[in-house]
PDB file of N, CA and C in Angstrom:
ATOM      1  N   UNK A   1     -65.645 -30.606  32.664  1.00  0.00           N
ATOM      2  CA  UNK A   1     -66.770 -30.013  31.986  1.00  0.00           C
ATOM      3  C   UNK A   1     -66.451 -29.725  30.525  1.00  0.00           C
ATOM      4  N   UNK A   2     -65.654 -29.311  30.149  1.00  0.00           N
ATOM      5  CA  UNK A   2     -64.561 -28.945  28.675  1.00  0.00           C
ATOM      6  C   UNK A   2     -64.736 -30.169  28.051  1.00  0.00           C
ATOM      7  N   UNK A   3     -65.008 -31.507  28.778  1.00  0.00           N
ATOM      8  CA  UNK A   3     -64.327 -32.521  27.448  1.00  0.00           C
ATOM      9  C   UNK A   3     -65.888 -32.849  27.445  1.00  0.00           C
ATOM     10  N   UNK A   4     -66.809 -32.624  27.953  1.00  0.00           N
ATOM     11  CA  UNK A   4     -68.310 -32.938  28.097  1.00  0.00           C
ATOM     12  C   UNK A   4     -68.847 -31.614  27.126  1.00  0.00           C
ATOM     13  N   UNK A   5     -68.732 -30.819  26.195  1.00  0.00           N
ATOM     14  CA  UNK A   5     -68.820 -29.762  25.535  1.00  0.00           C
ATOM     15  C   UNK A   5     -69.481 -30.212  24.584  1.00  0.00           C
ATOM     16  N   UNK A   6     -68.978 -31.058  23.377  1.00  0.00           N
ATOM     17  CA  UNK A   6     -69.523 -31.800  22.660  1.00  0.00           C
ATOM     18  C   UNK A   6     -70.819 -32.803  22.632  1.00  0.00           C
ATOM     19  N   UNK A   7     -71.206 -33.102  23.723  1.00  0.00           N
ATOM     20  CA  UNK A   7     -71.993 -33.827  23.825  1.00  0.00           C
ATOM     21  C   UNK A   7     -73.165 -33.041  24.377  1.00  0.00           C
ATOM     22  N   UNK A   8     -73.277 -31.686  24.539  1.00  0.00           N
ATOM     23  CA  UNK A   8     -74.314 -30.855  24.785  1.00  0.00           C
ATOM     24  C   UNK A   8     -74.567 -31.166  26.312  1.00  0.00           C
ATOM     25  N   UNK A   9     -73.717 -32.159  27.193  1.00  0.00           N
ATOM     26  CA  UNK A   9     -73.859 -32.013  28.613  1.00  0.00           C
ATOM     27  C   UNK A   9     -73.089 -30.992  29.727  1.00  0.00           C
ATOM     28  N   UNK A  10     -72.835 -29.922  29.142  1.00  0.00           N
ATOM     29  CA  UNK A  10     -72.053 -28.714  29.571  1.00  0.00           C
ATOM     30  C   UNK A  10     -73.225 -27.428  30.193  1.00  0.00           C
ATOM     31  N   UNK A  11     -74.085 -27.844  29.898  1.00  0.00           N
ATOM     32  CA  UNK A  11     -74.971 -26.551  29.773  1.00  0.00           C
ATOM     33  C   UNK A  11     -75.493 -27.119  31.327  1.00  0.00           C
ATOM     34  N   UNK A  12     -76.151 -27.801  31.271  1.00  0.00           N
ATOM     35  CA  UNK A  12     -76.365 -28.623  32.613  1.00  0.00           C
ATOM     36  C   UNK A  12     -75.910 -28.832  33.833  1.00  0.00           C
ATOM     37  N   UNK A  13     -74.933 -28.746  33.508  1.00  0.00           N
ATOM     38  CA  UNK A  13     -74.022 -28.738  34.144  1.00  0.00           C
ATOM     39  C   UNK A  13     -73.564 -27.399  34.702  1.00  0.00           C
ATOM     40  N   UNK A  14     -73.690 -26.682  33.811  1.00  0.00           N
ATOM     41  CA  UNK A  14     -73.264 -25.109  34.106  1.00  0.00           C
ATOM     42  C   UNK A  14     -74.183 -24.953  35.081  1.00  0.00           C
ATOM     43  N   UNK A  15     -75.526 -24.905  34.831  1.00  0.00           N
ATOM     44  CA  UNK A  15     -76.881 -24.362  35.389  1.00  0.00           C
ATOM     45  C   UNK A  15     -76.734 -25.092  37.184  1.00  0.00           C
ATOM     46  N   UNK A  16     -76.120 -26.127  37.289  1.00  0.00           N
ATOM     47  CA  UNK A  16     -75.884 -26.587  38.599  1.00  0.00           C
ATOM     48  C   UNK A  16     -74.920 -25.735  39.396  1.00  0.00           C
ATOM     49  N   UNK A  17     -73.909 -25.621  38.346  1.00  0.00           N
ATOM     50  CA  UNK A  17     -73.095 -24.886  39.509  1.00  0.00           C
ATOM     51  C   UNK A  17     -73.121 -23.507  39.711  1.00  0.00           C
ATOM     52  N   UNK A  18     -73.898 -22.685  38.713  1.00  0.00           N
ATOM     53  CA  UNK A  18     -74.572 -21.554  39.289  1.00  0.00           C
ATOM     54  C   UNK A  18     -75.607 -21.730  40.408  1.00  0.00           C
ATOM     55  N   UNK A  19     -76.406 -22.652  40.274  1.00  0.00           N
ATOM     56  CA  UNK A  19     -77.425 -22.562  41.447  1.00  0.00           C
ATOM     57  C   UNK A  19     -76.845 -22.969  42.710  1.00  0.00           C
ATOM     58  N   UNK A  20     -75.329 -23.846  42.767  1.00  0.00           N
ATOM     59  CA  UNK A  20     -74.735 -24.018  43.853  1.00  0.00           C
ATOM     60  C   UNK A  20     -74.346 -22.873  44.373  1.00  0.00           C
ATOM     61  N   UNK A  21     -73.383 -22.268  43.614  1.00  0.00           N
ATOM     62  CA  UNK A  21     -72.675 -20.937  43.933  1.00  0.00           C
ATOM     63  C   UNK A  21     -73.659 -20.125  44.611  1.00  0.00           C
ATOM     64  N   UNK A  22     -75.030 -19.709  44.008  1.00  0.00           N
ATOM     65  CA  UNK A  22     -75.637 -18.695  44.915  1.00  0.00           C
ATOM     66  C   UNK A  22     -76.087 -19.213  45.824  1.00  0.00           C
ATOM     67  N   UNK A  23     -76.480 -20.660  45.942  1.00  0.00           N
ATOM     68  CA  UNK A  23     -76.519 -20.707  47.397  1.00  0.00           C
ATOM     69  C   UNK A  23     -75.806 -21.310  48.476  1.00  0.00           C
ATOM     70  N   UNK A  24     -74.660 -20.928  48.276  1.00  0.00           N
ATOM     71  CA  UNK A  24     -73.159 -21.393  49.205  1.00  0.00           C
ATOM     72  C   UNK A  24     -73.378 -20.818  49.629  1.00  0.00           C
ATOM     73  N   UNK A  25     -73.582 -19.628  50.004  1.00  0.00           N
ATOM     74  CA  UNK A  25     -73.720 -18.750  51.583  1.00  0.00           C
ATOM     75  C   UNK A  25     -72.620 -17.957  51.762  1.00  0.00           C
ATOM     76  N   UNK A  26     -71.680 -18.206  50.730  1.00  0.00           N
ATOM     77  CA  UNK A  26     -70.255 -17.304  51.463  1.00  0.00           C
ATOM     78  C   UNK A  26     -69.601 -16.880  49.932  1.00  0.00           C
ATOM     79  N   UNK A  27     -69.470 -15.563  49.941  1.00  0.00           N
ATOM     80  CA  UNK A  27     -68.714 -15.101  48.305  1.00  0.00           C
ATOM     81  C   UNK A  27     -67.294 -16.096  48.520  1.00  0.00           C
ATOM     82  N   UNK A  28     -66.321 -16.367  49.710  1.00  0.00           N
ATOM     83  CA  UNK A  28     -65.665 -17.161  48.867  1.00  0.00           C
ATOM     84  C   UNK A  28     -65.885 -18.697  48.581  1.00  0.00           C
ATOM     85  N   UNK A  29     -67.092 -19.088  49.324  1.00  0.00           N
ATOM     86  CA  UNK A  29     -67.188 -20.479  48.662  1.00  0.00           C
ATOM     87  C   UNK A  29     -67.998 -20.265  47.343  1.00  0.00           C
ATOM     88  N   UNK A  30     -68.435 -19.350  46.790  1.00  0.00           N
ATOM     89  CA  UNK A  30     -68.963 -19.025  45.314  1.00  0.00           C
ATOM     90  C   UNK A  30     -67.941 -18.998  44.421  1.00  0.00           C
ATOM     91  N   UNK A  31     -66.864 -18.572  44.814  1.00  0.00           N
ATOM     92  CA  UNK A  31     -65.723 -18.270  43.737  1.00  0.00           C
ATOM     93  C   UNK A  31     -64.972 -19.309  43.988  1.00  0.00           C
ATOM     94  N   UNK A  32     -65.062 -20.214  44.956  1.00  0.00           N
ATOM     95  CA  UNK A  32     -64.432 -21.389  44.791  1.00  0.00           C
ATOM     96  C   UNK A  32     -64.863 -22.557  44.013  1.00  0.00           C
ATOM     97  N   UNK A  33     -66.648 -22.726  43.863  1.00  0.00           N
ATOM     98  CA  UNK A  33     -67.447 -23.414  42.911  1.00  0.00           C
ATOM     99  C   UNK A  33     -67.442 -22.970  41.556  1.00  0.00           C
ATOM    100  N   UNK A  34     -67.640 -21.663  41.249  1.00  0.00           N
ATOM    101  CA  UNK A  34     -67.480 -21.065  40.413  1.00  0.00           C
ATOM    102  C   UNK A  34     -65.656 -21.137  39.595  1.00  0.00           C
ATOM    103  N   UNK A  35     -64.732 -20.950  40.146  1.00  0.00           N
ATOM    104  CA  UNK A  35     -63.545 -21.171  39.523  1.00  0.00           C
ATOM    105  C   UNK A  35     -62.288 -22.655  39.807  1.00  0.00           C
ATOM    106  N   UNK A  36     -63.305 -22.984  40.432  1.00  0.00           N
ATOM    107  CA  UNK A  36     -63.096 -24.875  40.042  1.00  0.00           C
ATOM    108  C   UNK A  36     -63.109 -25.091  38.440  1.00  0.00           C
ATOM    109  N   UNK A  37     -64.370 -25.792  38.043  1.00  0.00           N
ATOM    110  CA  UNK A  37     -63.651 -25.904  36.710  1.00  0.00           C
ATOM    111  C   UNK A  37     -63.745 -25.354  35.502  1.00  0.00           C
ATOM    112  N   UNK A  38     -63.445 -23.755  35.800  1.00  0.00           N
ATOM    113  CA  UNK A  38     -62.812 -23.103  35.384  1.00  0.00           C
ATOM    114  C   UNK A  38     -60.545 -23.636  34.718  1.00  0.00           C
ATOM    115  N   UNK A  39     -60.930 -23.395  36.193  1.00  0.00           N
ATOM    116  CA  UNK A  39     -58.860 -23.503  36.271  1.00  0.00           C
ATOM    117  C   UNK A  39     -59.382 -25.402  35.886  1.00  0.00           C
ATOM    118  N   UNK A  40     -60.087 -26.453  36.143  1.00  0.00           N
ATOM    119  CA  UNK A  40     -59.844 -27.451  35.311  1.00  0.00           C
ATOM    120  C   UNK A  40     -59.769 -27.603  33.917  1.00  0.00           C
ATOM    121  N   UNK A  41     -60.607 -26.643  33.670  1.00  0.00           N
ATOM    122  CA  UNK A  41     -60.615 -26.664  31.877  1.00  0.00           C
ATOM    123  C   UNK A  41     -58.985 -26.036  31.355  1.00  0.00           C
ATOM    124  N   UNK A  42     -58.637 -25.166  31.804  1.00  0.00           N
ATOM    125  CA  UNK A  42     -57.611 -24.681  31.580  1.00  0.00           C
ATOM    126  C   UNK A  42     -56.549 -25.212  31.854  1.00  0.00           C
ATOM    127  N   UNK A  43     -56.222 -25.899  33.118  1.00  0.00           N
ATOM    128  CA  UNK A  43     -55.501 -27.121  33.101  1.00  0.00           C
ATOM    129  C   UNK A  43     -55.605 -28.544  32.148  1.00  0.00           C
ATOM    130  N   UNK A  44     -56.480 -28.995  31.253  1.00  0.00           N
ATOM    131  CA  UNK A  44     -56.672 -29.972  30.663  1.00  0.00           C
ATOM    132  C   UNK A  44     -56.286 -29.436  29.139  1.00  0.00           C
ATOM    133  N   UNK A  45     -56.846 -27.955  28.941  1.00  0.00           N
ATOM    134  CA  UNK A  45     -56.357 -27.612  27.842  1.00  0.00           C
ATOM    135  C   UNK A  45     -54.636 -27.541  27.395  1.00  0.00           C
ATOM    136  N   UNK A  46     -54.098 -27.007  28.693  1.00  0.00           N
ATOM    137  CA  UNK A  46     -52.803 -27.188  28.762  1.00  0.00           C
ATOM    138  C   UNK A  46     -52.028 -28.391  28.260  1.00  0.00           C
ATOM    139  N   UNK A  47     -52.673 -29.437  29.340  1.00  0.00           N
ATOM    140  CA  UNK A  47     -52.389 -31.131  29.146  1.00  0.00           C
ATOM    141  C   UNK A  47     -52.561 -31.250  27.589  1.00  0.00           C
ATOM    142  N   UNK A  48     -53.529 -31.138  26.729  1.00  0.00           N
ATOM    143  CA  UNK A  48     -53.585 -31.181  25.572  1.00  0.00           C
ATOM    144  C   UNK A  48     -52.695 -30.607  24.748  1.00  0.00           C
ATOM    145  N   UNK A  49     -52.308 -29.696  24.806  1.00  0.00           N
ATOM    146  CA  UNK A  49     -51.400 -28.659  23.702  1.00  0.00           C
ATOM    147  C   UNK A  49     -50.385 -28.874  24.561  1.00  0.00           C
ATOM    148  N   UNK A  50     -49.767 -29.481  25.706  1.00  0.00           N
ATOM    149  CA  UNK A  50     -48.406 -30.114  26.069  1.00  0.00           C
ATOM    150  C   UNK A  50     -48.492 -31.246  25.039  1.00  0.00           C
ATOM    151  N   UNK A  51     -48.935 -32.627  25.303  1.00  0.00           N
ATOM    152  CA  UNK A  51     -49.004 -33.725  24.350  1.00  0.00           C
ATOM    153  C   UNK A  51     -48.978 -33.309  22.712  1.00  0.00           C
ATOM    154  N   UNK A  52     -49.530 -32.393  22.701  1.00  0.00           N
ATOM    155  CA  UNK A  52     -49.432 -32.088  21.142  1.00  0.00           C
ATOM    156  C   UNK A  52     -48.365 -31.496  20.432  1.00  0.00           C
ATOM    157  N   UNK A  53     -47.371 -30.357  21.668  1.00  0.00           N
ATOM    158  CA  UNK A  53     -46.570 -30.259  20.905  1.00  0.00           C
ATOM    159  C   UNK A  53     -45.035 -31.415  21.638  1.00  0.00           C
ATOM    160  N   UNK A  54     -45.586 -31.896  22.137  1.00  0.00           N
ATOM    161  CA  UNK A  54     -44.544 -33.016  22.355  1.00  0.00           C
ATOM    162  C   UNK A  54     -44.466 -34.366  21.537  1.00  0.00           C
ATOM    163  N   UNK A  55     -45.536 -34.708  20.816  1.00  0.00           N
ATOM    164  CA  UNK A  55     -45.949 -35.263  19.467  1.00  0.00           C
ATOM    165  C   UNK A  55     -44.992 -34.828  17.940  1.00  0.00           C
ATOM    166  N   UNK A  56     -45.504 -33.529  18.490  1.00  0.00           N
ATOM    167  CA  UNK A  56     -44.940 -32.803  16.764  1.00  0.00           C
ATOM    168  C   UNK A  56     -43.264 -32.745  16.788  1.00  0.00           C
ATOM    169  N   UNK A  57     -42.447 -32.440  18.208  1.00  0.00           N
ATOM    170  CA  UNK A  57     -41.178 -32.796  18.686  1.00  0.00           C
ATOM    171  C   UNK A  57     -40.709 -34.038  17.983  1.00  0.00           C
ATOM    172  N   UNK A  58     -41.223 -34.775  18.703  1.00  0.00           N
ATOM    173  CA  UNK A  58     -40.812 -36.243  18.629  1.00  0.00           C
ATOM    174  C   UNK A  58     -41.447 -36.576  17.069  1.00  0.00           C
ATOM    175  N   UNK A  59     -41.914 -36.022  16.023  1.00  0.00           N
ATOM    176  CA  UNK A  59     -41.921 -36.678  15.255  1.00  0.00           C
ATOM    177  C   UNK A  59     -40.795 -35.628  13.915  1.00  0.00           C
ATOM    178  N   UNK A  60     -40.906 -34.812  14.665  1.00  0.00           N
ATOM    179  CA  UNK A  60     -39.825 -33.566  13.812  1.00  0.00           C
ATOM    180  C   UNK A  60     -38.478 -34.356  14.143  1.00  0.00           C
ATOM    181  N   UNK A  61     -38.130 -34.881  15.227  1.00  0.00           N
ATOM    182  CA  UNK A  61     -36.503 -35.456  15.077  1.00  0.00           C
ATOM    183  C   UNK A  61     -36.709 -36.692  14.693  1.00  0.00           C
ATOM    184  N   UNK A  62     -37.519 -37.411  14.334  1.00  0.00           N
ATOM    185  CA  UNK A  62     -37.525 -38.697  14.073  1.00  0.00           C
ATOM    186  C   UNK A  62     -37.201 -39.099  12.749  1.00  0.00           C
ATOM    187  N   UNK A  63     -35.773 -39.713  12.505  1.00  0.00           N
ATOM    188  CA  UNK A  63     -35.144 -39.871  11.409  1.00  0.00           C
ATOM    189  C   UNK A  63     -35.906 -40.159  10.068  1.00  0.00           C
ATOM    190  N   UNK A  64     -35.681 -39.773   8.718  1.00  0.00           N
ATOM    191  CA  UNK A  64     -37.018 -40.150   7.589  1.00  0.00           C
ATOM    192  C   UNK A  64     -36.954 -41.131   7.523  1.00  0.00           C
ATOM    193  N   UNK A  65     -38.207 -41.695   6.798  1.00  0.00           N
ATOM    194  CA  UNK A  65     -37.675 -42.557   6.300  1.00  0.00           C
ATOM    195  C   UNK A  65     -37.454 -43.139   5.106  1.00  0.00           C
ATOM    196  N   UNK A  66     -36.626 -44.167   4.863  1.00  0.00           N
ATOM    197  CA  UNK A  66     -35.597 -44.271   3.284  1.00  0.00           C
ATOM    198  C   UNK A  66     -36.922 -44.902   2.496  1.00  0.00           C
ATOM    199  N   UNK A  67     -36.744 -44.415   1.317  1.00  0.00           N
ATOM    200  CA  UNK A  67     -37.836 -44.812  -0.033  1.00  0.00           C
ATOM    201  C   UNK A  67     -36.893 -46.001  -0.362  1.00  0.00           C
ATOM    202  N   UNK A  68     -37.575 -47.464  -0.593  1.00  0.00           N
ATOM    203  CA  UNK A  68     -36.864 -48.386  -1.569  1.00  0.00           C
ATOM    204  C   UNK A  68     -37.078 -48.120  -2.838  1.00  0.00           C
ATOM    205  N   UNK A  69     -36.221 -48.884  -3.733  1.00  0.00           N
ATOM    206  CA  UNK A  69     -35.970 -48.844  -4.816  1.00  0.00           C
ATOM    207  C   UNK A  69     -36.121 -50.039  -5.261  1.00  0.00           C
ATOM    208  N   UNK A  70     -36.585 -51.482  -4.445  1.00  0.00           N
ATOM    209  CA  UNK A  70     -36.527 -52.778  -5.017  1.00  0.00           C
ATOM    210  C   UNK A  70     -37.675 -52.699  -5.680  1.00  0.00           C
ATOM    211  N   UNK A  71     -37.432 -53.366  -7.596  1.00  0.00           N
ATOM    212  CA  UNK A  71     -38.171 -53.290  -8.351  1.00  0.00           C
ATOM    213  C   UNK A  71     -38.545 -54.588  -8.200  1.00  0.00           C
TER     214      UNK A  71
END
């Protein structure tokens, strides 16, 4: 739902899984619809800012590189 944010298809989406949740019939299958993707967004955000700072790693040890001088 997080990477669908931008494209204004989040809202829609929201509105479904509230109307699921209240009518699951059971508070914990509500909080199970309800904090689905929840903990996905938060897991993907993770995934993201892992890759990112494993990017900035790998480019922080990555030897410079040499300026020529051939005129």
């Amino acid at each position: 739902m997080g990477v669908l944010h931008g494209t204004g298809v989040e809202t829609p989406t929201q509105v479904l899984l509230s109307a699921g949740a209240a009518s699951s019939g059971s508070r914990a299958a509500a909080m199970v619809l309800m904090l689905s993707p929840v903990s996905g967004m938060v897991l993907a955000d993770l995934a993201i800012a892992a890759s990112w700072v494993t990017g900035l790693l790998g480019v922080r040890s990555a030897p410079a590189p040499r300026s020529s001088s051939a005129v």
